[in-house]
N, C-alpha and C. Protein backbone atom coordinates (compact mmCIF):
# COMPACT_ATOMS: atom_id res chain seq x y z
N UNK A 1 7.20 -8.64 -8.35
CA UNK A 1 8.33 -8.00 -8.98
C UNK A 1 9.28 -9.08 -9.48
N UNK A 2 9.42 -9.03 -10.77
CA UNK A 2 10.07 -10.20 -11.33
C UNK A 2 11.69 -10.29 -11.28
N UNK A 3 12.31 -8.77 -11.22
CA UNK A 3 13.32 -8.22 -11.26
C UNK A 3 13.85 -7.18 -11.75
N UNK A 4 15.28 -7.03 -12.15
CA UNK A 4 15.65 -5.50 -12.67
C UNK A 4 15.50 -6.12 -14.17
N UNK A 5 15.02 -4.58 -14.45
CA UNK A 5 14.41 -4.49 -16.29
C UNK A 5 13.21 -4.93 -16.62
N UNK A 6 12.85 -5.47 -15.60
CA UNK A 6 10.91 -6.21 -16.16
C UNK A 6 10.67 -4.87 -16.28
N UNK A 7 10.20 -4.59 -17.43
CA UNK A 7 8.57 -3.18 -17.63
C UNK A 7 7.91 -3.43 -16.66
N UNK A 8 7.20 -4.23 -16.28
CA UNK A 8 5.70 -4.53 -16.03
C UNK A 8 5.86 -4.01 -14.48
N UNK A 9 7.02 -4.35 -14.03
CA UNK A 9 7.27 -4.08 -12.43
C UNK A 9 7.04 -2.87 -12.07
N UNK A 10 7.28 -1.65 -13.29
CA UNK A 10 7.32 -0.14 -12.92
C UNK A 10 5.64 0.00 -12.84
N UNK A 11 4.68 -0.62 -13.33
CA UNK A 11 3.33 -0.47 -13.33
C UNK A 11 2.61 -0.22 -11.91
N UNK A 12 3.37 -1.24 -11.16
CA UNK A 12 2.63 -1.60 -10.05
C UNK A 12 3.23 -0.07 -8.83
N UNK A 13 4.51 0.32 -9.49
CA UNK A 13 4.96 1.58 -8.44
C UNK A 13 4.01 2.87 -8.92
N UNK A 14 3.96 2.82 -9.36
CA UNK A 14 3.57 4.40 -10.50
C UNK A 14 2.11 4.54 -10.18
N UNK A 15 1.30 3.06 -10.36
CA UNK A 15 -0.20 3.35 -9.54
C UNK A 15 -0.18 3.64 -8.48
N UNK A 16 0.74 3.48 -7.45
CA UNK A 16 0.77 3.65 -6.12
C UNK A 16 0.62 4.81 -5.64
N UNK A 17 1.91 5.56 -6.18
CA UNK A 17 2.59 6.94 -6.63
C UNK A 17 1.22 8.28 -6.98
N UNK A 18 0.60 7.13 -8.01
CA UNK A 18 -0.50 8.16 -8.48
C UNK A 18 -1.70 8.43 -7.34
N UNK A 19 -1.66 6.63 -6.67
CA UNK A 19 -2.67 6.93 -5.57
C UNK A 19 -2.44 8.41 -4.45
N UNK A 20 -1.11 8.34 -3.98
CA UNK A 20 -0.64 9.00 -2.89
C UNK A 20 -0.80 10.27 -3.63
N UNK A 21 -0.34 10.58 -4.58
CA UNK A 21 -0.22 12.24 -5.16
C UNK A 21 -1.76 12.42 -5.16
N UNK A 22 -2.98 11.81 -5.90
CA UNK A 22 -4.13 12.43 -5.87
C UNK A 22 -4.90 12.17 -5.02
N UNK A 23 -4.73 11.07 -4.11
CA UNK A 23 -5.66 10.81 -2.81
C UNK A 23 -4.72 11.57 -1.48
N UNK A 24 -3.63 12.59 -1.58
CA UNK A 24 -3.39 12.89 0.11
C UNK A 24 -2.46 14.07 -0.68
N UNK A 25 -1.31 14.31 -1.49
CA UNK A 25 0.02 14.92 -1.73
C UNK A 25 -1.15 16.63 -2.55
N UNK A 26 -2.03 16.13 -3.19
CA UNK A 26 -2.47 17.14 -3.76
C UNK A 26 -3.11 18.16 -3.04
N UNK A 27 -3.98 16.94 -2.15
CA UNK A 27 -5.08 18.14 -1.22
C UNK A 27 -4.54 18.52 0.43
N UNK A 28 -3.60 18.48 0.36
CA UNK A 28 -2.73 18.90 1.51
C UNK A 28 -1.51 20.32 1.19
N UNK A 29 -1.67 21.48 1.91
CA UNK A 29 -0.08 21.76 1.79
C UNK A 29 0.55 22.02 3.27
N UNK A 30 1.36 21.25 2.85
CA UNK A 30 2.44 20.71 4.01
C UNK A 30 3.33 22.09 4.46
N UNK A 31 3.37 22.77 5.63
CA UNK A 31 4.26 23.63 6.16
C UNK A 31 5.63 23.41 6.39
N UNK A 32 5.83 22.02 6.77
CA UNK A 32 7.22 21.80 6.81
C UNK A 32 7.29 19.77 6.18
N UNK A 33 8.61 19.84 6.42
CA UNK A 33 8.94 18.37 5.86
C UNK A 33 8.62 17.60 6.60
N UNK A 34 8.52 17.72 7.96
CA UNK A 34 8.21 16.87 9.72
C UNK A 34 6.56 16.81 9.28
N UNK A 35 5.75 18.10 9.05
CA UNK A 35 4.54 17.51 9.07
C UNK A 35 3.74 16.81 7.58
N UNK A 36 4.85 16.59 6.12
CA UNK A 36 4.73 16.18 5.00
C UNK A 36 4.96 14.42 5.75
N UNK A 37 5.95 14.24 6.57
CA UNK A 37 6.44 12.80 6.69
C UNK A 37 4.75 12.58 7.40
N UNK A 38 4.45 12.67 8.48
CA UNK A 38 3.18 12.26 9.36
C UNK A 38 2.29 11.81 8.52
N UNK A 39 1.75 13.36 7.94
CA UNK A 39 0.80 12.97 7.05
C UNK A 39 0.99 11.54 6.31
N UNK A 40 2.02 11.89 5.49
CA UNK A 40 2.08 10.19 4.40
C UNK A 40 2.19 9.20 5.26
N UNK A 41 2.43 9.40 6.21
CA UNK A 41 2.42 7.89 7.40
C UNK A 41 1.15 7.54 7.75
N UNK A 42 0.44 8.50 7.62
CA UNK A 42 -1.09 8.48 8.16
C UNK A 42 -1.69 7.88 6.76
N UNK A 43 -1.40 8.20 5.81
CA UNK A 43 -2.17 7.53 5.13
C UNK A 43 -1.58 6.35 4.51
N UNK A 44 -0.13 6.08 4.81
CA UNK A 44 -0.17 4.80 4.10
C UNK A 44 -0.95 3.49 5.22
N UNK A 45 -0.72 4.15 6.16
CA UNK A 45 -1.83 3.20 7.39
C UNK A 45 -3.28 3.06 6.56
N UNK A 46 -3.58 4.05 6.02
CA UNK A 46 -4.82 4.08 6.10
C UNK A 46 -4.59 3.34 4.37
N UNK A 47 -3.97 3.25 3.60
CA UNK A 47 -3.96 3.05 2.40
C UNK A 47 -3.94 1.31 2.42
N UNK A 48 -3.52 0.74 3.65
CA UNK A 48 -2.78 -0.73 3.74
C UNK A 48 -3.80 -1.11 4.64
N UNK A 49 -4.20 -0.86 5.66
CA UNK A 49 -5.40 -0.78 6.65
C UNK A 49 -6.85 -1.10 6.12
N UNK A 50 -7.33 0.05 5.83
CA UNK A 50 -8.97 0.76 5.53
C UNK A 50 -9.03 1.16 4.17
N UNK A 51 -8.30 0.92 3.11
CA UNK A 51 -8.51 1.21 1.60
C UNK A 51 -8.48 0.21 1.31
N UNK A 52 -10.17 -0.36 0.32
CA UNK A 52 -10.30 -1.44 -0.15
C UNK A 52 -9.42 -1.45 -1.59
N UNK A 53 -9.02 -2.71 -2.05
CA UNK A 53 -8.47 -2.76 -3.34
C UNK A 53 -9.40 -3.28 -4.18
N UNK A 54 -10.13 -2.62 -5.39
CA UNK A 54 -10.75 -3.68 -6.11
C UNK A 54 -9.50 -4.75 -6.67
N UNK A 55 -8.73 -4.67 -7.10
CA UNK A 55 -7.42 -6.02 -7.59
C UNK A 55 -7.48 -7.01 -6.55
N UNK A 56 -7.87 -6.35 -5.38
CA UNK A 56 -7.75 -7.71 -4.14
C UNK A 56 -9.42 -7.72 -3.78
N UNK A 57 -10.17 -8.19 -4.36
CA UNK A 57 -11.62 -8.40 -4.57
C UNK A 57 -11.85 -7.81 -3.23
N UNK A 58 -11.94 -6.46 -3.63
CA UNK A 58 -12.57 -5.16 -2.29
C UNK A 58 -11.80 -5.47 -0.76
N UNK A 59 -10.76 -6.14 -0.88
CA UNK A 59 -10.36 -6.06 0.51
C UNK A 59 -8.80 -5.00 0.71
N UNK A 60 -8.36 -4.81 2.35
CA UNK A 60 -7.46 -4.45 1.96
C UNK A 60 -6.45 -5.05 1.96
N UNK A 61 -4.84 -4.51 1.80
CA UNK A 61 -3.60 -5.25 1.43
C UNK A 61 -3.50 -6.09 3.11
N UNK A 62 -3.48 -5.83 4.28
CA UNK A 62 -3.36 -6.50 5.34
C UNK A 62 -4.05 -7.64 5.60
N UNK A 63 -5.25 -7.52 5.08
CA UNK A 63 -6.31 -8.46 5.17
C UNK A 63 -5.91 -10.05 4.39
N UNK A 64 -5.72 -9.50 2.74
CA UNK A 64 -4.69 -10.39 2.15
C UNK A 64 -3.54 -10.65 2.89
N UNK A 65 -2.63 -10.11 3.32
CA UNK A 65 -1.41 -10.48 3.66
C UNK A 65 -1.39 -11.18 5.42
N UNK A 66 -1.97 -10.67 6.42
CA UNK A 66 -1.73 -11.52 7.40
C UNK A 66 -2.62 -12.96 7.38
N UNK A 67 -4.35 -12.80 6.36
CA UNK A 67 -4.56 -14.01 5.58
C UNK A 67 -3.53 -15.24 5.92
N UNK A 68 -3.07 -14.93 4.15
CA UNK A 68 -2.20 -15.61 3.89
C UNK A 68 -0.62 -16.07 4.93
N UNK A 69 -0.60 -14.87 5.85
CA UNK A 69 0.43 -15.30 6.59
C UNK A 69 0.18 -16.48 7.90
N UNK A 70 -1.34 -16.64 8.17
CA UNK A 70 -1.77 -17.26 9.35
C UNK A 70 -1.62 -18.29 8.60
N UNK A 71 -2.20 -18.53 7.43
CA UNK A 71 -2.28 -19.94 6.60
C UNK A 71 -1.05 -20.77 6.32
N UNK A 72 -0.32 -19.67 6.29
CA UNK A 72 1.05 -20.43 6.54
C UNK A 72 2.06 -20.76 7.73
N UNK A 73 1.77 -20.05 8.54
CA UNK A 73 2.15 -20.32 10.04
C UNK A 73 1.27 -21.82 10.70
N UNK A 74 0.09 -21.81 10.36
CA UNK A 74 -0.73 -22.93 10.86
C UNK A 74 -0.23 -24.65 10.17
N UNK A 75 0.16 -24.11 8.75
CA UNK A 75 0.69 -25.14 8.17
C UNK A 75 1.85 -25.69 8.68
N UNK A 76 2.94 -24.94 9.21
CA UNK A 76 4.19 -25.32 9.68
C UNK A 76 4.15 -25.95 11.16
N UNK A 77 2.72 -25.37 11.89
CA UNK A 77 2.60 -25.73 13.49
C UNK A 77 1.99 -27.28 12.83
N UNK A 78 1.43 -28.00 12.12
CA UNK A 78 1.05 -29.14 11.85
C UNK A 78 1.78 -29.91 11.39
């Protein structure tokens, strides 16, 4: 996210958005707002967790990110 007014930044929300509405918001109906919150909690676990990204060459976002976070923790212990 480059900042306020980049176009390009709204790209990356709106796929997201689209993921959640047609992978969980569509095929669900929610009885109340308590069991609408769970659900989306359940799947953003599962969206950040166990959903491969092809953009992140089939892995998921955690995988990349604590990755990269060990690689940099190891660098600073040296």
């Amino acid at each position: 996210m480059d900042g306020r007014g980049r176009a390009y930044d709204n790209i990356f929300v709106e796929r997201l958005w689209r993921s959640v509405k047609y992978e969980e918001v569509y095929l669900h109906q929610y009885l109340t707002v308590s069991e609408a919150r769970k659900c989306l909690d359940k799947y953003f676990m599962f969206y950040n967790a166990e959903r491969i990204h092809e953009s992140l060459g089939y892995k998921t976002p955690y995988e990349i990110y604590f990755k990269e976070l060990l690689k940099q923790q190891s660098k600073q212990a040296a």
